[in-house]
Structures are given as C-alpha cells and as structure tokens.
PDB file of N, CA and C in Angstrom:
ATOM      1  N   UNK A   1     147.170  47.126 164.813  1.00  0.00           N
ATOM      2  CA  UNK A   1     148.218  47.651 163.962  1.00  0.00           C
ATOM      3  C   UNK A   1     147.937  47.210 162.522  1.00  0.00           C
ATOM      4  N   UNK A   2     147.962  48.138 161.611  1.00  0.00           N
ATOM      5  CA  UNK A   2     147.881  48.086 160.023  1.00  0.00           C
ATOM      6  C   UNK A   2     149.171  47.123 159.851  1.00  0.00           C
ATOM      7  N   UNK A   3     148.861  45.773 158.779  1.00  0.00           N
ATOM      8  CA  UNK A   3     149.571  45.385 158.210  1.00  0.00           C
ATOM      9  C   UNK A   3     150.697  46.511 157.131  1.00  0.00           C
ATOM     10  N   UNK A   4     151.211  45.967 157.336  1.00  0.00           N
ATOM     11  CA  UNK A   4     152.604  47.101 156.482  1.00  0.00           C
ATOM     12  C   UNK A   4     152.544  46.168 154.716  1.00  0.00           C
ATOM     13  N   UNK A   5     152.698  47.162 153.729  1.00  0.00           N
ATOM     14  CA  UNK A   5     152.770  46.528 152.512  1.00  0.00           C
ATOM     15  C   UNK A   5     154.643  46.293 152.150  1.00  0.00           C
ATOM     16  N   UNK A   6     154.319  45.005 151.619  1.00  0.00           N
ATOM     17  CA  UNK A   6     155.927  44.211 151.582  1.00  0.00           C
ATOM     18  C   UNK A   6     156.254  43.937 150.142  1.00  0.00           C
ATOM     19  N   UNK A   7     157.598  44.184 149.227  1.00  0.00           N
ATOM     20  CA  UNK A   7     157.557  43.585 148.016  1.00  0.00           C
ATOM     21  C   UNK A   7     157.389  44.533 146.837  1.00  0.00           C
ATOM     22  N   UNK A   8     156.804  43.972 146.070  1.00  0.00           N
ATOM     23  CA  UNK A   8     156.553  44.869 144.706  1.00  0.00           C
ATOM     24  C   UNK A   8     155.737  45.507 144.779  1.00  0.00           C
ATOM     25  N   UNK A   9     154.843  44.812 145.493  1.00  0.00           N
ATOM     26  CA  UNK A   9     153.556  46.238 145.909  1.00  0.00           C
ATOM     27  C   UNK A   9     154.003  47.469 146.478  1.00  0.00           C
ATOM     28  N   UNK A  10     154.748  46.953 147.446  1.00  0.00           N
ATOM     29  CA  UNK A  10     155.660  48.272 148.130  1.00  0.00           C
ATOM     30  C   UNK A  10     156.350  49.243 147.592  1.00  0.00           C
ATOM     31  N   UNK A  11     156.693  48.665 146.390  1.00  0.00           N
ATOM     32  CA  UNK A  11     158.145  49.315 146.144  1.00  0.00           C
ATOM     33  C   UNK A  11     157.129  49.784 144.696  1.00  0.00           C
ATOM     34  N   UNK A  12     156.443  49.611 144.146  1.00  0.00           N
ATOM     35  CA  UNK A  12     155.447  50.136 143.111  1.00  0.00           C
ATOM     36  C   UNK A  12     154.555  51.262 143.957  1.00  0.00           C
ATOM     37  N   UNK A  13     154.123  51.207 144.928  1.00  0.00           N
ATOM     38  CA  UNK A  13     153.045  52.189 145.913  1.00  0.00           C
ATOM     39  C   UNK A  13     154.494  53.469 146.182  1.00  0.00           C
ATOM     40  N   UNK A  14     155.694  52.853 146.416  1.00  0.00           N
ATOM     41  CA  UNK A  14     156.651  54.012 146.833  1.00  0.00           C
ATOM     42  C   UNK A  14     156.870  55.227 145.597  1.00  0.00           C
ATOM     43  N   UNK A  15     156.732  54.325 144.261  1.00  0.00           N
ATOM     44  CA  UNK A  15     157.732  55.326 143.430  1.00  0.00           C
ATOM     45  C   UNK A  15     156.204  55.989 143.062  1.00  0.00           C
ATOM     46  N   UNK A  16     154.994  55.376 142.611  1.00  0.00           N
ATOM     47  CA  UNK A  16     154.010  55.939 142.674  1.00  0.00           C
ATOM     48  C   UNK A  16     153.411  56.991 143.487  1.00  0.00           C
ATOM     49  N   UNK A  17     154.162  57.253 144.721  1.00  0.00           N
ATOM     50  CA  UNK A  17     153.723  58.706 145.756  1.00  0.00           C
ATOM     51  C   UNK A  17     154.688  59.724 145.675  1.00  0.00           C
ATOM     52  N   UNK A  18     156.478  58.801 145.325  1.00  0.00           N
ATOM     53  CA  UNK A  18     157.312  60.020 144.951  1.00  0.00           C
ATOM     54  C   UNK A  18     157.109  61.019 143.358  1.00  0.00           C
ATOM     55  N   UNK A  19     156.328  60.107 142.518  1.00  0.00           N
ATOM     56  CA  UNK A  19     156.097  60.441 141.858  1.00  0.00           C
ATOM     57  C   UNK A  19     154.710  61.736 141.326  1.00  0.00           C
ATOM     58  N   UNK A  20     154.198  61.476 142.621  1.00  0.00           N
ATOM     59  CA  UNK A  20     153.026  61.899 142.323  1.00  0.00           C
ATOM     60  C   UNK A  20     153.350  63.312 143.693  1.00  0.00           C
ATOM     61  N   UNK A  21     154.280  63.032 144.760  1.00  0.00           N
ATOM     62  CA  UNK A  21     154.537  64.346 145.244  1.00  0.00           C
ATOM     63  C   UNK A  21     156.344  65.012 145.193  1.00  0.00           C
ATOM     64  N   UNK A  22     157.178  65.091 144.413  1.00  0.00           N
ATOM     65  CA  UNK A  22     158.360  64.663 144.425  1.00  0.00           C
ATOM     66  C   UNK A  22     159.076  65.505 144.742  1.00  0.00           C
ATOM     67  N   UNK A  23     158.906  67.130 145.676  1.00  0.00           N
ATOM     68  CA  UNK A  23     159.169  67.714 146.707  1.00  0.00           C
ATOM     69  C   UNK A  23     158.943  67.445 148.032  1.00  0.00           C
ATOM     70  N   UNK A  24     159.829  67.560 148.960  1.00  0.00           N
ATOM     71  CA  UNK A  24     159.386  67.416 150.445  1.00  0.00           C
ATOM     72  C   UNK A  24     158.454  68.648 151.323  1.00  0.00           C
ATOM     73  N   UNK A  25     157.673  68.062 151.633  1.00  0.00           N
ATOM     74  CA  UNK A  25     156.208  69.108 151.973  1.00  0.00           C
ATOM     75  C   UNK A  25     157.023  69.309 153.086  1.00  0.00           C
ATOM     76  N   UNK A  26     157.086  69.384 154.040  1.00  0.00           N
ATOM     77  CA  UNK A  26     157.878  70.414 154.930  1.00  0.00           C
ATOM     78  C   UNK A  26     158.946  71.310 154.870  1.00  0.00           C
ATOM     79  N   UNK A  27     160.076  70.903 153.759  1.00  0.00           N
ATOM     80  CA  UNK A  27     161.234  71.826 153.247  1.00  0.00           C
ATOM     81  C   UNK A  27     160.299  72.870 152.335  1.00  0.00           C
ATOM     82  N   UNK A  28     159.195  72.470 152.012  1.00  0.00           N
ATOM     83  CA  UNK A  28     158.690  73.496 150.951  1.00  0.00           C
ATOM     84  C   UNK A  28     157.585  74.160 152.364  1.00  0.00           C
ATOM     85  N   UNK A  29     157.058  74.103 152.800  1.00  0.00           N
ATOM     86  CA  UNK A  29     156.400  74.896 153.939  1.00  0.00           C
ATOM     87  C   UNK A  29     157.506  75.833 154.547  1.00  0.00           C
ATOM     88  N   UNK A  30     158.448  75.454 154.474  1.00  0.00           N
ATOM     89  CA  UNK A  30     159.854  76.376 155.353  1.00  0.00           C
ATOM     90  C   UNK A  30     160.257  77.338 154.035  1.00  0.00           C
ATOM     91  N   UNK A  31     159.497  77.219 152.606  1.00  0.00           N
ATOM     92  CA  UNK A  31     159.792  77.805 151.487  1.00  0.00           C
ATOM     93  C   UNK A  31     161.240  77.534 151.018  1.00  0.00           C
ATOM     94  N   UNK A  32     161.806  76.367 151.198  1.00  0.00           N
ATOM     95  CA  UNK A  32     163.199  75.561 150.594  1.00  0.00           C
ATOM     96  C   UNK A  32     162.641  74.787 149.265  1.00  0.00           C
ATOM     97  N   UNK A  33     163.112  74.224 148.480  1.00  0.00           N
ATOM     98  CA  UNK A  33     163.052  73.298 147.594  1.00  0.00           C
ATOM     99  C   UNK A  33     163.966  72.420 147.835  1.00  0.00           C
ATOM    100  N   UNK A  34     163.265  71.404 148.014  1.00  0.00           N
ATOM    101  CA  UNK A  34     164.087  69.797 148.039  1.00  0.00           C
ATOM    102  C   UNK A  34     163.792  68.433 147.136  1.00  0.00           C
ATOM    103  N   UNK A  35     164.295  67.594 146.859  1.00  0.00           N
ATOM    104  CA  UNK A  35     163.415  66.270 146.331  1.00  0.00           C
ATOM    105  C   UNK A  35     163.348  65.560 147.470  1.00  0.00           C
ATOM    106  N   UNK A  36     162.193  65.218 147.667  1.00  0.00           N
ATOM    107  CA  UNK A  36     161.410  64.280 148.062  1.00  0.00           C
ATOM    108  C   UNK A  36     162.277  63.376 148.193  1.00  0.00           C
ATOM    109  N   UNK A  37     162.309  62.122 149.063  1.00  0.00           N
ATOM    110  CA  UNK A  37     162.882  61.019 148.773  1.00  0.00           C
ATOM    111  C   UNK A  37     162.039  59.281 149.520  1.00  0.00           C
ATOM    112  N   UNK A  38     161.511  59.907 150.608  1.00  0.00           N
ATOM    113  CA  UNK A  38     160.858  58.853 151.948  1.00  0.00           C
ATOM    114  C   UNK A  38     159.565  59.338 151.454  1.00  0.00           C
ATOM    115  N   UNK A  39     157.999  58.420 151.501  1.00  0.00           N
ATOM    116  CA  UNK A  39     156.739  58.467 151.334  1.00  0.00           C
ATOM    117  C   UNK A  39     157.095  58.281 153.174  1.00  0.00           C
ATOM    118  N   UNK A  40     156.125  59.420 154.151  1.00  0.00           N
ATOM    119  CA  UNK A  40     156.202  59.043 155.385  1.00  0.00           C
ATOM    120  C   UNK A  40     154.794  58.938 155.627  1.00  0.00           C
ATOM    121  N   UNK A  41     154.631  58.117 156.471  1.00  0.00           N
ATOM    122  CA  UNK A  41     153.294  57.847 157.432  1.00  0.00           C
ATOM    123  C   UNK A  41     153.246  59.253 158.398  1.00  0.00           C
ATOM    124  N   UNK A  42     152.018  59.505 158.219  1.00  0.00           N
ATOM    125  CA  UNK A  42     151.995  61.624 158.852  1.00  0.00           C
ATOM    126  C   UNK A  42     151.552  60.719 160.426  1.00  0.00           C
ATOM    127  N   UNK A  43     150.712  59.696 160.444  1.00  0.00           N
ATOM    128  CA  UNK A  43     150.242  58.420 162.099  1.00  0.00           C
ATOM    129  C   UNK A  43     151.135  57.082 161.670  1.00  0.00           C
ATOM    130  N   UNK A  44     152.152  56.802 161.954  1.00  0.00           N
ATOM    131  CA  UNK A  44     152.952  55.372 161.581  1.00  0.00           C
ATOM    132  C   UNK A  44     151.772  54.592 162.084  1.00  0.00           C
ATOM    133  N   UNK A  45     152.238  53.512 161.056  1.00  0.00           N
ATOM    134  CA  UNK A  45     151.241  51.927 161.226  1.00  0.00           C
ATOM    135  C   UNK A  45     151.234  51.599 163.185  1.00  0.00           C
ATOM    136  N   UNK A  46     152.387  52.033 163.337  1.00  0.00           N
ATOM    137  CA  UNK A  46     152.763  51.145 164.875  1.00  0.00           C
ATOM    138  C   UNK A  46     151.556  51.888 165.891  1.00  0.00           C
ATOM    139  N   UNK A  47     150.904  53.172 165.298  1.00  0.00           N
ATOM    140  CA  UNK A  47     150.088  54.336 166.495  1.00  0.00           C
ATOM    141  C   UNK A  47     148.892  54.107 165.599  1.00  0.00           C
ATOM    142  N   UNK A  48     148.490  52.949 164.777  1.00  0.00           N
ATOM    143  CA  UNK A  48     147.221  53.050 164.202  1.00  0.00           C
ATOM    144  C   UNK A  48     146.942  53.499 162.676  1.00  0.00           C
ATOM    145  N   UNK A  49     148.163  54.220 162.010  1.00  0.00           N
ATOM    146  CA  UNK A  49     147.959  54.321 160.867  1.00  0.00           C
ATOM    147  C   UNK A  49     147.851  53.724 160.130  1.00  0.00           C
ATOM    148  N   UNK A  50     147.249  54.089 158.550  1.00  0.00           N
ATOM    149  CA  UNK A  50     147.378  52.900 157.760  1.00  0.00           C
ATOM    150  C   UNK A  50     148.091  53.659 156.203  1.00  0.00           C
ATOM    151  N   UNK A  51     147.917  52.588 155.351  1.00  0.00           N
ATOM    152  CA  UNK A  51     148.335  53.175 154.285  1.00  0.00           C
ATOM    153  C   UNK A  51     147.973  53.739 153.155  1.00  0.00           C
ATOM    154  N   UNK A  52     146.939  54.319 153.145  1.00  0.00           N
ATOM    155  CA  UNK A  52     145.992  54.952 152.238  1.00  0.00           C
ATOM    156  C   UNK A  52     146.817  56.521 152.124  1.00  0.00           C
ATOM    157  N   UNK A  53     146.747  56.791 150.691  1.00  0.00           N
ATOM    158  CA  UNK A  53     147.419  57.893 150.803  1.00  0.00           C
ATOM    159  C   UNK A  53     147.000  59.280 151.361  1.00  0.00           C
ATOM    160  N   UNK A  54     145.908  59.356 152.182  1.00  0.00           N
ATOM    161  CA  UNK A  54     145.965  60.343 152.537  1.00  0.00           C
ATOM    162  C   UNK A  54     146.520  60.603 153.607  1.00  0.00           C
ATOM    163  N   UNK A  55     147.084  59.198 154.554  1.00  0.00           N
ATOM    164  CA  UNK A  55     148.191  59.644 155.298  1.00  0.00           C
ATOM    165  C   UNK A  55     149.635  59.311 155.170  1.00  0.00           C
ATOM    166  N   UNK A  56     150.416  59.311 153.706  1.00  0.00           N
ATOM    167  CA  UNK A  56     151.693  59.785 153.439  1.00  0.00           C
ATOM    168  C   UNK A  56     151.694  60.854 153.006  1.00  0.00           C
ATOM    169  N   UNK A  57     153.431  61.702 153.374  1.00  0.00           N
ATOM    170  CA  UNK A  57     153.531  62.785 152.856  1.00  0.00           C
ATOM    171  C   UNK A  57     155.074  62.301 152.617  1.00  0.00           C
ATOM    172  N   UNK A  58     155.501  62.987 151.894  1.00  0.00           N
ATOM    173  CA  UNK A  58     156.712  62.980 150.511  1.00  0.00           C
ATOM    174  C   UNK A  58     157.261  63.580 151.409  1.00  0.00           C
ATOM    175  N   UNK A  59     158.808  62.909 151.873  1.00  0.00           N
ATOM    176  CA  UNK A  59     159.671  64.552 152.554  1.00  0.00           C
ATOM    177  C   UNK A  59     161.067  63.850 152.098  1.00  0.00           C
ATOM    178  N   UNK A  60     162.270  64.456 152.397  1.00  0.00           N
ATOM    179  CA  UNK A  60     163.873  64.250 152.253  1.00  0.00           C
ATOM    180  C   UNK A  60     163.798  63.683 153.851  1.00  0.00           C
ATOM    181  N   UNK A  61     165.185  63.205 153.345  1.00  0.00           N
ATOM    182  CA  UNK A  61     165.491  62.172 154.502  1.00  0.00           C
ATOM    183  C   UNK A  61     165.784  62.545 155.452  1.00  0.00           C
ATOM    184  N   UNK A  62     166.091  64.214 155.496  1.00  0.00           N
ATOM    185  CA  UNK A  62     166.631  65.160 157.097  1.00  0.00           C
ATOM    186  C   UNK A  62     165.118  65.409 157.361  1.00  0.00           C
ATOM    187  N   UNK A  63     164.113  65.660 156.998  1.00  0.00           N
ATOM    188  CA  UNK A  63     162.881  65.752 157.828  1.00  0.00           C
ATOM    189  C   UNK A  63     162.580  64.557 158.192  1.00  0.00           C
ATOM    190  N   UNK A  64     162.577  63.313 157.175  1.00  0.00           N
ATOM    191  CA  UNK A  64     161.974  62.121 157.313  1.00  0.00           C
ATOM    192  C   UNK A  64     162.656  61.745 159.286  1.00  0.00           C
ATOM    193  N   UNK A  65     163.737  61.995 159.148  1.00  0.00           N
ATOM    194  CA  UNK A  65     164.263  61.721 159.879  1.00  0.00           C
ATOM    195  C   UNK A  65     164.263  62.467 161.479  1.00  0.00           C
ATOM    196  N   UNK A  66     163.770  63.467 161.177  1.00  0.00           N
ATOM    197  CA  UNK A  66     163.631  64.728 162.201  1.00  0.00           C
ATOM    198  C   UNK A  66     161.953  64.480 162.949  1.00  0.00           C
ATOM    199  N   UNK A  67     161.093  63.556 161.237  1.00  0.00           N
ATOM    200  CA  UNK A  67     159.497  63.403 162.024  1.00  0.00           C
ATOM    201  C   UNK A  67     159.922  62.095 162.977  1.00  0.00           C
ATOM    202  N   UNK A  68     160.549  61.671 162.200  1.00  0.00           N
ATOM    203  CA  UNK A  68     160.622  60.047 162.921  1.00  0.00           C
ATOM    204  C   UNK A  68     160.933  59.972 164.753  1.00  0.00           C
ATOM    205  N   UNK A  69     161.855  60.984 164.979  1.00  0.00           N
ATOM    206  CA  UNK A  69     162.195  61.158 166.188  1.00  0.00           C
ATOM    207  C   UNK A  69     161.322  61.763 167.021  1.00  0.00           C
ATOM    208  N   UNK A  70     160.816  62.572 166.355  1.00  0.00           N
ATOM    209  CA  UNK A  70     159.530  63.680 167.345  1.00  0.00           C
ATOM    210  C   UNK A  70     158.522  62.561 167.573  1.00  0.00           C
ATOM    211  N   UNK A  71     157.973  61.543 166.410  1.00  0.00           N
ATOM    212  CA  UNK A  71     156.750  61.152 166.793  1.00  0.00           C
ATOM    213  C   UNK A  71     157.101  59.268 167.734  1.00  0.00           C
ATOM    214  N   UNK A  72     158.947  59.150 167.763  1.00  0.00           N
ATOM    215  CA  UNK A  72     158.684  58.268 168.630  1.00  0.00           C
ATOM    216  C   UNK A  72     159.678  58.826 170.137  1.00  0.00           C
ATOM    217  N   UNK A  73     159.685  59.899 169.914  1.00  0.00           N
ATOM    218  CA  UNK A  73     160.627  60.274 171.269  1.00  0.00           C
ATOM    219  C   UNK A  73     161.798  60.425 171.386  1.00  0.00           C
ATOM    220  N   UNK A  74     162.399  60.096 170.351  1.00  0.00           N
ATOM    221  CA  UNK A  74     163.695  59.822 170.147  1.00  0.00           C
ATOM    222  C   UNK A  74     164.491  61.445 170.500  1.00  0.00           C
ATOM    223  N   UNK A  75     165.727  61.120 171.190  1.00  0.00           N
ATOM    224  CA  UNK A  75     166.161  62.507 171.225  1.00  0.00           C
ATOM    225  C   UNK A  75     167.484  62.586 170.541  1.00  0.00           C
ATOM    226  N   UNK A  76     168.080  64.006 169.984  1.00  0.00           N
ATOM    227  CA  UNK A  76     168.896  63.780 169.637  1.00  0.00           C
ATOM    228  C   UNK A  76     170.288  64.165 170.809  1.00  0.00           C
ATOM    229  N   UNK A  77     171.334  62.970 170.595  1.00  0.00           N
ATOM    230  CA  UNK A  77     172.571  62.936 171.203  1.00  0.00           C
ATOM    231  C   UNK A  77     173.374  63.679 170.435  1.00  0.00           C
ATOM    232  N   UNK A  78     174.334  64.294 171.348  1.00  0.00           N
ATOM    233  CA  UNK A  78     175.745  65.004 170.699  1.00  0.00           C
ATOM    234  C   UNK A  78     176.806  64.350 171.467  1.00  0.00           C
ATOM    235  N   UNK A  79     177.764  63.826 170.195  1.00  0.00           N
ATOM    236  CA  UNK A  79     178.494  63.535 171.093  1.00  0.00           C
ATOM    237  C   UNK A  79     179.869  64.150 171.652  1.00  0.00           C
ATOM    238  N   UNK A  80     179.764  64.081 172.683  1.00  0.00           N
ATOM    239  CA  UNK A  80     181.091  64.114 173.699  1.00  0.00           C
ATOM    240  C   UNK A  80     182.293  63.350 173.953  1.00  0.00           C
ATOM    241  N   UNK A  81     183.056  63.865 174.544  1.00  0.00           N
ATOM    242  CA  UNK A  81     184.999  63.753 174.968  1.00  0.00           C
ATOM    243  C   UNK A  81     184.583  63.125 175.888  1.00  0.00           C
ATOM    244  N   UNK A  82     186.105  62.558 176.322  1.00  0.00           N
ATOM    245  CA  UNK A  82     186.340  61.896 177.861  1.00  0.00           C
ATOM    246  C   UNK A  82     186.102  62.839 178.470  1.00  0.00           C
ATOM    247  N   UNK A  83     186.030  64.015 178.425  1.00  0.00           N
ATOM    248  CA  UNK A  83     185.976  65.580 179.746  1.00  0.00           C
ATOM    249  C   UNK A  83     184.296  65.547 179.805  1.00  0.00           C
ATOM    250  N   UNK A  84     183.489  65.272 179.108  1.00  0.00           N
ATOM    251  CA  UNK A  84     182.250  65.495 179.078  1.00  0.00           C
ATOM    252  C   UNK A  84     181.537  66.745 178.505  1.00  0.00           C
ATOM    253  N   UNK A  85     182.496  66.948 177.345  1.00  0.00           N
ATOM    254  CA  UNK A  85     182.001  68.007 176.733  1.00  0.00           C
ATOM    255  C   UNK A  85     181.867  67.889 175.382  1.00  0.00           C
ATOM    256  N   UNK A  86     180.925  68.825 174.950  1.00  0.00           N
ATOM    257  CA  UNK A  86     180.501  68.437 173.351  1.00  0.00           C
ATOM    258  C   UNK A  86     181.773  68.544 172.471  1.00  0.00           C
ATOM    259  N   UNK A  87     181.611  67.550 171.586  1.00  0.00           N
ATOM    260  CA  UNK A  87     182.776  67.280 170.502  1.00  0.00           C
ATOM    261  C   UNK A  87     182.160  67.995 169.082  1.00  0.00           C
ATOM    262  N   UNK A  88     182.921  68.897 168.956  1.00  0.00           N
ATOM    263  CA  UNK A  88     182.675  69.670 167.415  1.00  0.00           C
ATOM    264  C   UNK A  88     182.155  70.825 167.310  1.00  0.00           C
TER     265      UNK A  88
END
C-alpha cells in the first residue's frame, strides 16, 4: 500500500490538482458543468494506487461519492418505516 501524503504537502498537492482540473470529469463526460471539489484516486492507495497525478481525477462530491461506493462495494440503502417500506 502507497503511503498516503499528510499535512501541507497534502493540502498544497490538493489545491494544486483542483486548480489545475477545476471541473468534475465525469459531470462533464455526462456533458453537465460542475466545480470540481475532491482530487480522487481513479486505483485508491488501499488497491495499490499511488499518488502521481496521473491517477487523480477532479470530480464534485456526488460522483466523488458515487466512485467511492462502486470501487469499495458499498451499496446504497433507502431508508424505510416500521412497515418495511421505502420512506420518501
């Protein structure tokens, strides 16, 4: 597993990739315009990635959040009533 960068380095490497991509590459593949907000790992450190930029990509926090689940399994819950039926 790639050490993860911690600190000022981090937080200097972050604004440096939002800066340098500051739309979210998947809202713009779907032809949306968004800002950018998360630098994401396209292979997270935990499956071998590392941090060289050719594997971050710039996305908003509803994709960031949408890759995050696909690439660890995560599913999404709805939640439900005491009857067992979807709420909303």
């Amino acid at each position: 597993m790639a050490e993860r960068l911690r600190g000022r380095r981090a937080v200097a490497q972050r604004l440096r990739r939002l800066q340098a991509e500051p739309l979210c590459r998947d809202c713009a593949a779907k032809g949306a315009v968004r800002e950018a907000s998360v630098p994401d790992h396209i292979l997270p450190l935990t499956q071998g990635g590392s941090d060289e930029d050719s594997n971050i990509r710039c996305l908003c926090a509803d994709c960031h959040q949408a890759r995050t689940a696909e690439q660890f399994g995560h599913r999404r819950t709805i939640p439900t009533g005491r009857d067992g039926w979807p709420i909303g």
